[in-house]
PDB file of N, CA and C in Angstrom:
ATOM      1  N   UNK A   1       0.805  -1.199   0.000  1.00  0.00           N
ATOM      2  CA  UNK A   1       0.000   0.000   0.000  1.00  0.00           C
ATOM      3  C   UNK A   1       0.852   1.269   0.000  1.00  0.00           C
ATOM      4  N   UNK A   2       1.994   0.869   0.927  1.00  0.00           N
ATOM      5  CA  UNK A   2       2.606   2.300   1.082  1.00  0.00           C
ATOM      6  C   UNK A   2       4.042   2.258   0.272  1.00  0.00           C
ATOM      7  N   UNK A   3       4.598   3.099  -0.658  1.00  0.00           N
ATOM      8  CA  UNK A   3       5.999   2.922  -1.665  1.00  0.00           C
ATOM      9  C   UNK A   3       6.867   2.043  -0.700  1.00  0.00           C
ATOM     10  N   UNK A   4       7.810   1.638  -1.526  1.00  0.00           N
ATOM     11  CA  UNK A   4       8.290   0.625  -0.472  1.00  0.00           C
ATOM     12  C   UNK A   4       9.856   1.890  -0.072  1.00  0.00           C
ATOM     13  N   UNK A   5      10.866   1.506   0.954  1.00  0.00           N
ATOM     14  CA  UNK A   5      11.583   2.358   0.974  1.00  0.00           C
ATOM     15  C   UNK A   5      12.503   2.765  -0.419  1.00  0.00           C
ATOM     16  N   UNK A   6      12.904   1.780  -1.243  1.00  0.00           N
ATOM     17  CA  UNK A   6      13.766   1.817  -2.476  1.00  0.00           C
ATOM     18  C   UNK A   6      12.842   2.653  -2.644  1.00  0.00           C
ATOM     19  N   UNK A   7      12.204   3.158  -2.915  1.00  0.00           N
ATOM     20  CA  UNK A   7      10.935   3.886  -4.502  1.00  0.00           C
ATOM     21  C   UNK A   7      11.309   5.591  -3.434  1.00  0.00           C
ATOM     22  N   UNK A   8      11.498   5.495  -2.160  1.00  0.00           N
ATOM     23  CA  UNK A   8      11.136   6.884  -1.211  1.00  0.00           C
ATOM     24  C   UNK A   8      12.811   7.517  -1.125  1.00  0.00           C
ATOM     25  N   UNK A   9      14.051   6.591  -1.801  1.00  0.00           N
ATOM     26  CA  UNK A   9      15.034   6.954  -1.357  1.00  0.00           C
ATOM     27  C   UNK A   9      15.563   8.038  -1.616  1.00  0.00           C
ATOM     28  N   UNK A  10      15.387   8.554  -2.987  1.00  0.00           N
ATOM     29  CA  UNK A  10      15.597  10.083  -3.431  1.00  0.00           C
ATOM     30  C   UNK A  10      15.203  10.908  -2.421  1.00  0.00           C
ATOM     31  N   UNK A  11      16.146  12.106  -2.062  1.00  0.00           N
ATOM     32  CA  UNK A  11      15.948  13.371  -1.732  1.00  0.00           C
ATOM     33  C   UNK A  11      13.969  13.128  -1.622  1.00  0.00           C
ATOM     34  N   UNK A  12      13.950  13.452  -3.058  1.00  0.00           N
ATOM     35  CA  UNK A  12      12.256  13.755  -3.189  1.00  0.00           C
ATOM     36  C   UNK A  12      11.543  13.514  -4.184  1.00  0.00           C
ATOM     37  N   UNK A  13      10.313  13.014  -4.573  1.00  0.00           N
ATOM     38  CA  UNK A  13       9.911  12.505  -5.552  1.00  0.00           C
ATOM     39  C   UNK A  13       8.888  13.345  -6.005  1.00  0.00           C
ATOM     40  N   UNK A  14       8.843  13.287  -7.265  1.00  0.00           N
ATOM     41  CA  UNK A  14       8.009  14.388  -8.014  1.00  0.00           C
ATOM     42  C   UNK A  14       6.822  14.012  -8.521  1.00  0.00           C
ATOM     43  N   UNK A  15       5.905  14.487  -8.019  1.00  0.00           N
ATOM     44  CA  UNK A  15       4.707  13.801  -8.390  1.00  0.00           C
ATOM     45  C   UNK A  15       3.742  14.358  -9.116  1.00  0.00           C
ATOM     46  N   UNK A  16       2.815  14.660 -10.226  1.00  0.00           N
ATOM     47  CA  UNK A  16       2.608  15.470 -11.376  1.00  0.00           C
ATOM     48  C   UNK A  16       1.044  14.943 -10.961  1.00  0.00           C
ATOM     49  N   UNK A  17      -0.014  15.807 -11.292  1.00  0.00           N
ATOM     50  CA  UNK A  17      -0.958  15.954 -11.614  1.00  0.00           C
ATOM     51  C   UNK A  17      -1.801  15.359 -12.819  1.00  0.00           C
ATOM     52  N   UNK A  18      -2.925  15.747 -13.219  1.00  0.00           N
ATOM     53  CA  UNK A  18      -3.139  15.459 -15.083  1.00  0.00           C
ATOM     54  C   UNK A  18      -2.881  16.376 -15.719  1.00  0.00           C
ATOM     55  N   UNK A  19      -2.649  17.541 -15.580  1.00  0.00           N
ATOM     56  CA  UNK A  19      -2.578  18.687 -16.208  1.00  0.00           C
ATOM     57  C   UNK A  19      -1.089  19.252 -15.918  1.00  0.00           C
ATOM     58  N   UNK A  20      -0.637  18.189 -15.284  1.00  0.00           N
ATOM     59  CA  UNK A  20       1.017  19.189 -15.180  1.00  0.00           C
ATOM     60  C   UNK A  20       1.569  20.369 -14.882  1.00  0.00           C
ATOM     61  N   UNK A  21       0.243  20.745 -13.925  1.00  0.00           N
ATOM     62  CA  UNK A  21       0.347  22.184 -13.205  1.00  0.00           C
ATOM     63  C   UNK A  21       0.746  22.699 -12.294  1.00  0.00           C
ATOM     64  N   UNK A  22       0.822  21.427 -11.588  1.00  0.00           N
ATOM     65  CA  UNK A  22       1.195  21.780  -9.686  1.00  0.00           C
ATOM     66  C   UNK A  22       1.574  20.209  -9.954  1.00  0.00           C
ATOM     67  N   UNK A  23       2.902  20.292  -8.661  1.00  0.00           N
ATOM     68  CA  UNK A  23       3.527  19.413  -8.520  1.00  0.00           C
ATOM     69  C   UNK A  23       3.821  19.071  -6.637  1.00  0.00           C
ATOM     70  N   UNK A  24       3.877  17.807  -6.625  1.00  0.00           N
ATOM     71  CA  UNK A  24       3.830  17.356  -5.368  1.00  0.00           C
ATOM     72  C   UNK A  24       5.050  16.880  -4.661  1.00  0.00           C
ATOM     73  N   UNK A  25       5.797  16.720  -3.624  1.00  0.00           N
ATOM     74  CA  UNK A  25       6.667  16.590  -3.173  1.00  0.00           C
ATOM     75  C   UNK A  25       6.884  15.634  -2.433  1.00  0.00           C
ATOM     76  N   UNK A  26       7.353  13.980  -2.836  1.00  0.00           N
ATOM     77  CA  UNK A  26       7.076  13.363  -1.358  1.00  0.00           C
ATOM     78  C   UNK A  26       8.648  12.959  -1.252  1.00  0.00           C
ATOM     79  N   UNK A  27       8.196  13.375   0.637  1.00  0.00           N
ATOM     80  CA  UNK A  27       9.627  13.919   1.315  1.00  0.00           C
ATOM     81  C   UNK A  27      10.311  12.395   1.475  1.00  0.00           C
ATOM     82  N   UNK A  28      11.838  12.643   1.891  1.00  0.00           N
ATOM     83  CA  UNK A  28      12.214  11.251   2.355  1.00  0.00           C
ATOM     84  C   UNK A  28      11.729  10.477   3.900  1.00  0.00           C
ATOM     85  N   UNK A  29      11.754   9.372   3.707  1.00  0.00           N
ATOM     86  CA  UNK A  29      10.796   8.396   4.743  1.00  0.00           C
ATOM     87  C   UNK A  29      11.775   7.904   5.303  1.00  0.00           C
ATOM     88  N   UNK A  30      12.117   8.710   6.781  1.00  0.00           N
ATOM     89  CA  UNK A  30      13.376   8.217   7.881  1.00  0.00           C
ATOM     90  C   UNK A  30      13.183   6.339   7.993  1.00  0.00           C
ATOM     91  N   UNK A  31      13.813   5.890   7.858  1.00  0.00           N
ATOM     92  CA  UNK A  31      14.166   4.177   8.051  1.00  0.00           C
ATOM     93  C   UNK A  31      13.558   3.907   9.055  1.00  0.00           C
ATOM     94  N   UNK A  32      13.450   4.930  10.553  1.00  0.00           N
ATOM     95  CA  UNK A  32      12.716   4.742  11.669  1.00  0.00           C
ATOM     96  C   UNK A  32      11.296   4.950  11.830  1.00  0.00           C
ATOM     97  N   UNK A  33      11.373   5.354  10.740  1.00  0.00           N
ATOM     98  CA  UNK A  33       9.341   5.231  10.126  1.00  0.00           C
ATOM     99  C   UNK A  33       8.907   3.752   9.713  1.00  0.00           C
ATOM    100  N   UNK A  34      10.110   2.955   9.251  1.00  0.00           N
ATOM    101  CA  UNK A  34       9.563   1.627   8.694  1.00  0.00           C
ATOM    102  C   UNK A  34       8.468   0.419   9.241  1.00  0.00           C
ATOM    103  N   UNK A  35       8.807   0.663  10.196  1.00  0.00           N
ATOM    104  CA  UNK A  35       8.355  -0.549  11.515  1.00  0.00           C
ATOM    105  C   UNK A  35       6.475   0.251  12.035  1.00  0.00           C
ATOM    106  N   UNK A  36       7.079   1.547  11.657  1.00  0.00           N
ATOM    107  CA  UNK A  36       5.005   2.352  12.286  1.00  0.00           C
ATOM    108  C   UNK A  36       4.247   1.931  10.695  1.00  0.00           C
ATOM    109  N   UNK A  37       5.236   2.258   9.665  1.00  0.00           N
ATOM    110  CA  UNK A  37       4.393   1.946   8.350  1.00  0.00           C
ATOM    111  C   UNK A  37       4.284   0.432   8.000  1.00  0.00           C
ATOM    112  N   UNK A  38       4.383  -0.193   8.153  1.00  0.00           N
ATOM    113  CA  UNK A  38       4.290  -1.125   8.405  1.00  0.00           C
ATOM    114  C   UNK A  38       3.275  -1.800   9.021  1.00  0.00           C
ATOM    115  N   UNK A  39       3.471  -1.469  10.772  1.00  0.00           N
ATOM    116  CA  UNK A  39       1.868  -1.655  11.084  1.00  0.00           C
ATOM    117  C   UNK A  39       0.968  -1.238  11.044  1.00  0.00           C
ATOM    118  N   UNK A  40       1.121   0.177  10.109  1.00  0.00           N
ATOM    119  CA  UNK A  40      -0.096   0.963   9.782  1.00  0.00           C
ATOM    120  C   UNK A  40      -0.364   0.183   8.652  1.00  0.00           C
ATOM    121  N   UNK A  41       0.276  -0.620   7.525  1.00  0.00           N
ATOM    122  CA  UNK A  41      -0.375  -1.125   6.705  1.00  0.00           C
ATOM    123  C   UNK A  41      -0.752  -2.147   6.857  1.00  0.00           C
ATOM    124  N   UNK A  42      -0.211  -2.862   7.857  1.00  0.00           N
ATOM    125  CA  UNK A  42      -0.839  -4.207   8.549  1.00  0.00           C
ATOM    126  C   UNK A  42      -2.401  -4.125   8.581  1.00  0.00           C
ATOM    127  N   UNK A  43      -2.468  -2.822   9.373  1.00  0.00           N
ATOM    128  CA  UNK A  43      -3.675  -2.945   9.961  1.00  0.00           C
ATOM    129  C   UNK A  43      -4.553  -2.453   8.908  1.00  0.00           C
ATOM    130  N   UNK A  44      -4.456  -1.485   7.918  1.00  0.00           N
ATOM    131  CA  UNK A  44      -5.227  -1.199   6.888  1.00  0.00           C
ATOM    132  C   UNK A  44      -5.180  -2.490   6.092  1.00  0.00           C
ATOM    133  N   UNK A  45      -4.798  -3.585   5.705  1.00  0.00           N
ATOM    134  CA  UNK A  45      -5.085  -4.773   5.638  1.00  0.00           C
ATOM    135  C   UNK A  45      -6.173  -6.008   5.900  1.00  0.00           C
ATOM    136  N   UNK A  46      -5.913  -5.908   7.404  1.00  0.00           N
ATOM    137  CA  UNK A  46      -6.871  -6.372   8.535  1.00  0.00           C
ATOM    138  C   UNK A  46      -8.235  -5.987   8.349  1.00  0.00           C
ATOM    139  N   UNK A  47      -8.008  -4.359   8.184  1.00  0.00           N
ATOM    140  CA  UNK A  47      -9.555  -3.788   7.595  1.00  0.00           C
ATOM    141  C   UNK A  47     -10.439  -3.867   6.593  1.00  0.00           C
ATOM    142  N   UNK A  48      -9.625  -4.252   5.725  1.00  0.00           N
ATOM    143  CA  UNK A  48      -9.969  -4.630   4.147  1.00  0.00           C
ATOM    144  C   UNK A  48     -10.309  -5.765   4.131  1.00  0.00           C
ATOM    145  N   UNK A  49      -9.816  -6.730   4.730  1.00  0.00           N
ATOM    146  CA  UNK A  49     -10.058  -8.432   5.153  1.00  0.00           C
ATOM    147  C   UNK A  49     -11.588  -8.001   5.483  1.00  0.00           C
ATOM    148  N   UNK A  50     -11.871  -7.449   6.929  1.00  0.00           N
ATOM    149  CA  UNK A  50     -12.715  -7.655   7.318  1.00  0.00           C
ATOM    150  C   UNK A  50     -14.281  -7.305   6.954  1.00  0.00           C
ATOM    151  N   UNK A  51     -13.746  -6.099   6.120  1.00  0.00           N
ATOM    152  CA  UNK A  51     -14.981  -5.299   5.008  1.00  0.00           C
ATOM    153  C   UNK A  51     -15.453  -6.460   4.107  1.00  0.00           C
ATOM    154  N   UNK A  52     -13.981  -7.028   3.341  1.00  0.00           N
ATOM    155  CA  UNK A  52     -14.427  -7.913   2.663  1.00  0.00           C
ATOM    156  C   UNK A  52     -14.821  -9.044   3.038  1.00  0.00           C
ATOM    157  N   UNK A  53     -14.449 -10.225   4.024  1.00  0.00           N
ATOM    158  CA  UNK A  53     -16.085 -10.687   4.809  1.00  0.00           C
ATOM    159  C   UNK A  53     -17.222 -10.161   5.026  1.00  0.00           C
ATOM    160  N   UNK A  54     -17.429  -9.457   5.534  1.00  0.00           N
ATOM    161  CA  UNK A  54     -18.845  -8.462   5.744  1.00  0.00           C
ATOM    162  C   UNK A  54     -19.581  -8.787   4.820  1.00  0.00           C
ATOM    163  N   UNK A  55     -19.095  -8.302   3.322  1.00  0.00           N
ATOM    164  CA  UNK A  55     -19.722  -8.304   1.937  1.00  0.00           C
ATOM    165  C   UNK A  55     -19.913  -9.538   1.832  1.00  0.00           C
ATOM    166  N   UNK A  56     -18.893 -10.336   1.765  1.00  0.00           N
ATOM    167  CA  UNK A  56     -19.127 -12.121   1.391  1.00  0.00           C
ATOM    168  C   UNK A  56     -20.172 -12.579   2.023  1.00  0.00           C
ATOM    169  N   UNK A  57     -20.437 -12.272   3.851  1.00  0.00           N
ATOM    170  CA  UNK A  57     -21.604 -12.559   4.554  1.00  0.00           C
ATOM    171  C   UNK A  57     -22.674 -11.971   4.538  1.00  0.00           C
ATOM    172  N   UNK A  58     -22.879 -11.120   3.560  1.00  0.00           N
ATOM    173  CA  UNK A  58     -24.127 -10.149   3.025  1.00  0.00           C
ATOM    174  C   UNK A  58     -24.815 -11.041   1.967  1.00  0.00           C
ATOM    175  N   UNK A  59     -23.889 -11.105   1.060  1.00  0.00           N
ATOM    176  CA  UNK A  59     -23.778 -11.773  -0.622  1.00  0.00           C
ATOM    177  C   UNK A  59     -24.171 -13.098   0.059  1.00  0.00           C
ATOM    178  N   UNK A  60     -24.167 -13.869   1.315  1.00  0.00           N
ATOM    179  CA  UNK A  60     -24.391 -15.350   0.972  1.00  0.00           C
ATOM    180  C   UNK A  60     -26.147 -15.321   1.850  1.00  0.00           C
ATOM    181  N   UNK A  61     -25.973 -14.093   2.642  1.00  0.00           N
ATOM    182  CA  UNK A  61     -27.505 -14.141   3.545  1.00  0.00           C
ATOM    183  C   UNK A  61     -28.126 -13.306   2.258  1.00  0.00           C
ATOM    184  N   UNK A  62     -28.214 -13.050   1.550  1.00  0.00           N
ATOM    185  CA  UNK A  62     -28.737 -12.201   0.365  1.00  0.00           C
ATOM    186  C   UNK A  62     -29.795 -13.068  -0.339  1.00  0.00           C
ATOM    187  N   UNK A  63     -28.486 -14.260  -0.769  1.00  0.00           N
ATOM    188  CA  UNK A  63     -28.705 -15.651  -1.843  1.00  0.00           C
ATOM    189  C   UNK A  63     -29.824 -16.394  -0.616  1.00  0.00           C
ATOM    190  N   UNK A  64     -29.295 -16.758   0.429  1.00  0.00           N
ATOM    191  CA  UNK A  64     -30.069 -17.815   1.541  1.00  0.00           C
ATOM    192  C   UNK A  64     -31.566 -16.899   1.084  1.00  0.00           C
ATOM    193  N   UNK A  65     -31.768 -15.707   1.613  1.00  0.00           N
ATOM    194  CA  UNK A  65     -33.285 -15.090   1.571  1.00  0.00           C
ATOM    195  C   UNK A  65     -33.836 -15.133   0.281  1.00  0.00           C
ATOM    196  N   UNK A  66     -32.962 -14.613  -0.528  1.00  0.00           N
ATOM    197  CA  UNK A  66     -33.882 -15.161  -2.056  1.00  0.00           C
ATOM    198  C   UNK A  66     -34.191 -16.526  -2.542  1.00  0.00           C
ATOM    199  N   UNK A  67     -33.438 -17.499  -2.034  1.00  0.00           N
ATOM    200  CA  UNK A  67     -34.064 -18.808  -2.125  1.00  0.00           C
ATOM    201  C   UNK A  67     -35.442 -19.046  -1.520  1.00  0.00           C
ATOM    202  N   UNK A  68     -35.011 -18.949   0.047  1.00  0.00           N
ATOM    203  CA  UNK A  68     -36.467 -19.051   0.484  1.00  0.00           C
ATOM    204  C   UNK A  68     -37.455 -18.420   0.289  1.00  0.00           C
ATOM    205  N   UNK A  69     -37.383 -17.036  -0.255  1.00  0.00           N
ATOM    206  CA  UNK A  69     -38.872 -16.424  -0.361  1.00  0.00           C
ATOM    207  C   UNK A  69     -39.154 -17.133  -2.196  1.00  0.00           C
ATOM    208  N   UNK A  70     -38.082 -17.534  -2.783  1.00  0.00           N
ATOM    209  CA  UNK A  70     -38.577 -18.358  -3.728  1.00  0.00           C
ATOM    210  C   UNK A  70     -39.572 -19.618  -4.031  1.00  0.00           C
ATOM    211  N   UNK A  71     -38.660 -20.506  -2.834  1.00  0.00           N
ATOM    212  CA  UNK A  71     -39.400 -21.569  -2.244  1.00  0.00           C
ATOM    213  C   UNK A  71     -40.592 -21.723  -1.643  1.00  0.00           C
ATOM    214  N   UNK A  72     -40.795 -21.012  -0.254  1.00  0.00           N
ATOM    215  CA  UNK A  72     -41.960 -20.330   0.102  1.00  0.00           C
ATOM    216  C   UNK A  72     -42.780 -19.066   0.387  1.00  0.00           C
ATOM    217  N   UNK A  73     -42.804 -18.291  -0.934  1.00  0.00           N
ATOM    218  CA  UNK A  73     -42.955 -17.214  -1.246  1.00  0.00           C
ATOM    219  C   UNK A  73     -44.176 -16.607  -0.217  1.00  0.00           C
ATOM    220  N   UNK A  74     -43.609 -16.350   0.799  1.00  0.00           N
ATOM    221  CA  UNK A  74     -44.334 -15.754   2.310  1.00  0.00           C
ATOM    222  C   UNK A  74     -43.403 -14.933   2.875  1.00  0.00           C
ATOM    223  N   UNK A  75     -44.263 -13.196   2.751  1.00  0.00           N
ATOM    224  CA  UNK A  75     -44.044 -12.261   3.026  1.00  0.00           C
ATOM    225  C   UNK A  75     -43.627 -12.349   4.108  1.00  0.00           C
ATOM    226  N   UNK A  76     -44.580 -12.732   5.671  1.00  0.00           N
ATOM    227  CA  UNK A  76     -43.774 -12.641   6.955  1.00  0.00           C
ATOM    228  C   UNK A  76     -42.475 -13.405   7.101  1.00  0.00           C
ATOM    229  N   UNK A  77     -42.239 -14.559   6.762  1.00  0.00           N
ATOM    230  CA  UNK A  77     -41.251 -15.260   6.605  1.00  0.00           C
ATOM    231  C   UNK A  77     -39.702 -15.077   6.256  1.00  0.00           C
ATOM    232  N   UNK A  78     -40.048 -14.219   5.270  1.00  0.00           N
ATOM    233  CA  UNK A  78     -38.910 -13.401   4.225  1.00  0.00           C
ATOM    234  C   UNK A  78     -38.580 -12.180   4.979  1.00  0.00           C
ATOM    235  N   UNK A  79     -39.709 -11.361   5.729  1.00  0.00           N
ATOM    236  CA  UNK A  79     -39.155 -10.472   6.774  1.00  0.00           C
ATOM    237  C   UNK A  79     -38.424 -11.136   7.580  1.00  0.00           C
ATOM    238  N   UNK A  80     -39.007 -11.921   8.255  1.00  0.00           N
ATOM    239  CA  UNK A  80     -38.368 -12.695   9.358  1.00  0.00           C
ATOM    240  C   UNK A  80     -36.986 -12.862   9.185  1.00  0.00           C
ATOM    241  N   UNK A  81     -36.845 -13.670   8.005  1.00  0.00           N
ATOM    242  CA  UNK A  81     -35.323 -13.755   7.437  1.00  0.00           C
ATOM    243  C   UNK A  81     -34.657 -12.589   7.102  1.00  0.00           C
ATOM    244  N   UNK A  82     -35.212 -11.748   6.574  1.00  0.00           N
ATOM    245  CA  UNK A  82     -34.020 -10.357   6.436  1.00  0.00           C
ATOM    246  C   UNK A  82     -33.861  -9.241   7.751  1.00  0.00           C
ATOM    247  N   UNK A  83     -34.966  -9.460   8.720  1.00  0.00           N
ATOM    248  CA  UNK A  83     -34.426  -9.401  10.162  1.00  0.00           C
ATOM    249  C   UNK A  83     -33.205 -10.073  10.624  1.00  0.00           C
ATOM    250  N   UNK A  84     -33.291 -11.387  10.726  1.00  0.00           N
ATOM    251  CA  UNK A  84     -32.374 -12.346  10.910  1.00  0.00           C
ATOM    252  C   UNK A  84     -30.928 -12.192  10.182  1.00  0.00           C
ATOM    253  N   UNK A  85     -31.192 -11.355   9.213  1.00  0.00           N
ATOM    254  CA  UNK A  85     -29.650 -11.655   8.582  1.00  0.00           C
ATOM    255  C   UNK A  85     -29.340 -10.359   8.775  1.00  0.00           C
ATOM    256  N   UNK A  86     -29.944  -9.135   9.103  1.00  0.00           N
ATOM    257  CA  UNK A  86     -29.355  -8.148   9.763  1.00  0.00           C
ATOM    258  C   UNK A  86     -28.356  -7.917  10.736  1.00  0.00           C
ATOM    259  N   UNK A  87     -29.417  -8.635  11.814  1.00  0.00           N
ATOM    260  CA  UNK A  87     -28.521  -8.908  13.145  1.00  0.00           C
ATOM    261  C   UNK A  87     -27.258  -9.804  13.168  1.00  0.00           C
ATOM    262  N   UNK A  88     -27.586 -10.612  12.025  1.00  0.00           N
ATOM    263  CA  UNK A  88     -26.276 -11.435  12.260  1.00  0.00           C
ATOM    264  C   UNK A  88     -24.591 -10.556  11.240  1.00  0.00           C
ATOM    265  N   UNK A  89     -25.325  -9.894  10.359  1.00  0.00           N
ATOM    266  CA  UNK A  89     -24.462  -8.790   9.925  1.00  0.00           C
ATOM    267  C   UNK A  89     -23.583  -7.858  10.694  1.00  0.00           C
ATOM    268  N   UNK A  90     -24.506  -7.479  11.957  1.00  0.00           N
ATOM    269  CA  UNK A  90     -23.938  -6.623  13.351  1.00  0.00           C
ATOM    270  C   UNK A  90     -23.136  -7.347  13.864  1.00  0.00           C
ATOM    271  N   UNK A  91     -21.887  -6.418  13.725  1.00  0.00           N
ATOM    272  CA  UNK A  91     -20.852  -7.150  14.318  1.00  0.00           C
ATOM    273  C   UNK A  91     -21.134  -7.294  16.135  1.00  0.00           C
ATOM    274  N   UNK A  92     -20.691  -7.881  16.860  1.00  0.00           N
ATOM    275  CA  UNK A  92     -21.166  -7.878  18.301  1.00  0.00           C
ATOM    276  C   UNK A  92     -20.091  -7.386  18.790  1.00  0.00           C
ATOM    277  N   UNK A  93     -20.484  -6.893  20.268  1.00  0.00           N
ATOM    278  CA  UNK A  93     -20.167  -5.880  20.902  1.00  0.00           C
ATOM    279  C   UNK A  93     -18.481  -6.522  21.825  1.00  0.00           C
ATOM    280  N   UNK A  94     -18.333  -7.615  21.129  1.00  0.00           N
ATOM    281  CA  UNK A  94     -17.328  -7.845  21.639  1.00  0.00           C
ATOM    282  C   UNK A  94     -15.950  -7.506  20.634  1.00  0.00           C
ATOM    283  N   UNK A  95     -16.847  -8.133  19.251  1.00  0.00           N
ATOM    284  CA  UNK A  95     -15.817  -7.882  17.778  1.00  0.00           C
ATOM    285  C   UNK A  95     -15.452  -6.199  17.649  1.00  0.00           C
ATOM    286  N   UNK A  96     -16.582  -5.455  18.640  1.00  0.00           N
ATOM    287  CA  UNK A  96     -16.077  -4.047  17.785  1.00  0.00           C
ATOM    288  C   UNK A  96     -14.983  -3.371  19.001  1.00  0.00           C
ATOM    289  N   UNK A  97     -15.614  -4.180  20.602  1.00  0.00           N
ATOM    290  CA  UNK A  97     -14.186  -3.628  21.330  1.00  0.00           C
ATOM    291  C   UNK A  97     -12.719  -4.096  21.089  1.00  0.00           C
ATOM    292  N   UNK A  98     -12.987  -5.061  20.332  1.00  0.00           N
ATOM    293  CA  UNK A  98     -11.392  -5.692  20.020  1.00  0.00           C
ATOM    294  C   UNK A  98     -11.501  -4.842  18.887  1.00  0.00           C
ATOM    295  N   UNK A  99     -11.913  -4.470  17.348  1.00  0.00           N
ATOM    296  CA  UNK A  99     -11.927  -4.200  16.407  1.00  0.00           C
ATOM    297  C   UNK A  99     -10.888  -2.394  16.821  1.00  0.00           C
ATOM    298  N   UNK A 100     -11.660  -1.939  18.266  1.00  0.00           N
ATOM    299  CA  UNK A 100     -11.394  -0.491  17.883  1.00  0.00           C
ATOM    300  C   UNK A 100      -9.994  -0.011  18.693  1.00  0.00           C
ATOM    301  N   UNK A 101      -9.505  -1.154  19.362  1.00  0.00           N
ATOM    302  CA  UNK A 101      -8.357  -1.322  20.175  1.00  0.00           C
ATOM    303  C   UNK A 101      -6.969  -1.257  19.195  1.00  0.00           C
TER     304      UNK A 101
END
């Protein structure tokens, strides 16, 4: 996610726009930054993992409810179920105190 140090070693890197009008400056990245960027990208990682479950467990309670209201095409039922797959969407109150730690 983040340039790796080879790509940051120059003085400074020049970074251009679409229009080639204004130009950007990215400064050099002290070696003792490596180890925070790092677990900053760790963890922007971790996050992306976990978004992308979310979606996967959306996409499969999505498919489960459209089957059944296929099968037994009953309105309360199909609520019932997209109640049900709400809550189970909510992460619980334990996943989000570890999540925000």
């Amino acid at each position: 996610m983040f340039p790796s140090m080879k790509e940051a070693d120059t003085p400074t890197q020049t970074l251009y726009n679409g229009d080639h009008n204004k130009v950007a400056l990215w400064p050099d990245i002290p070696s003792s930054m490596s180890p925070t960027i790092k677990e900053v990208d760790a963890r922007i990682e971790s996050f992306c993992n976990d978004v992308r479950s979310m979606i996967i467990n959306c996409i499969y309670f999505y498919t489960i409810l459209k089957l059944y209201a296929c099968l037994y095409k009953s309105k309360n039922s199909t609520q019932q179920i997209i109640k049900l797959c709400v809550r189970k969407m909510q992460p619980s109150k334990k996943q989000t105190h570890q999540h925000n730690q």
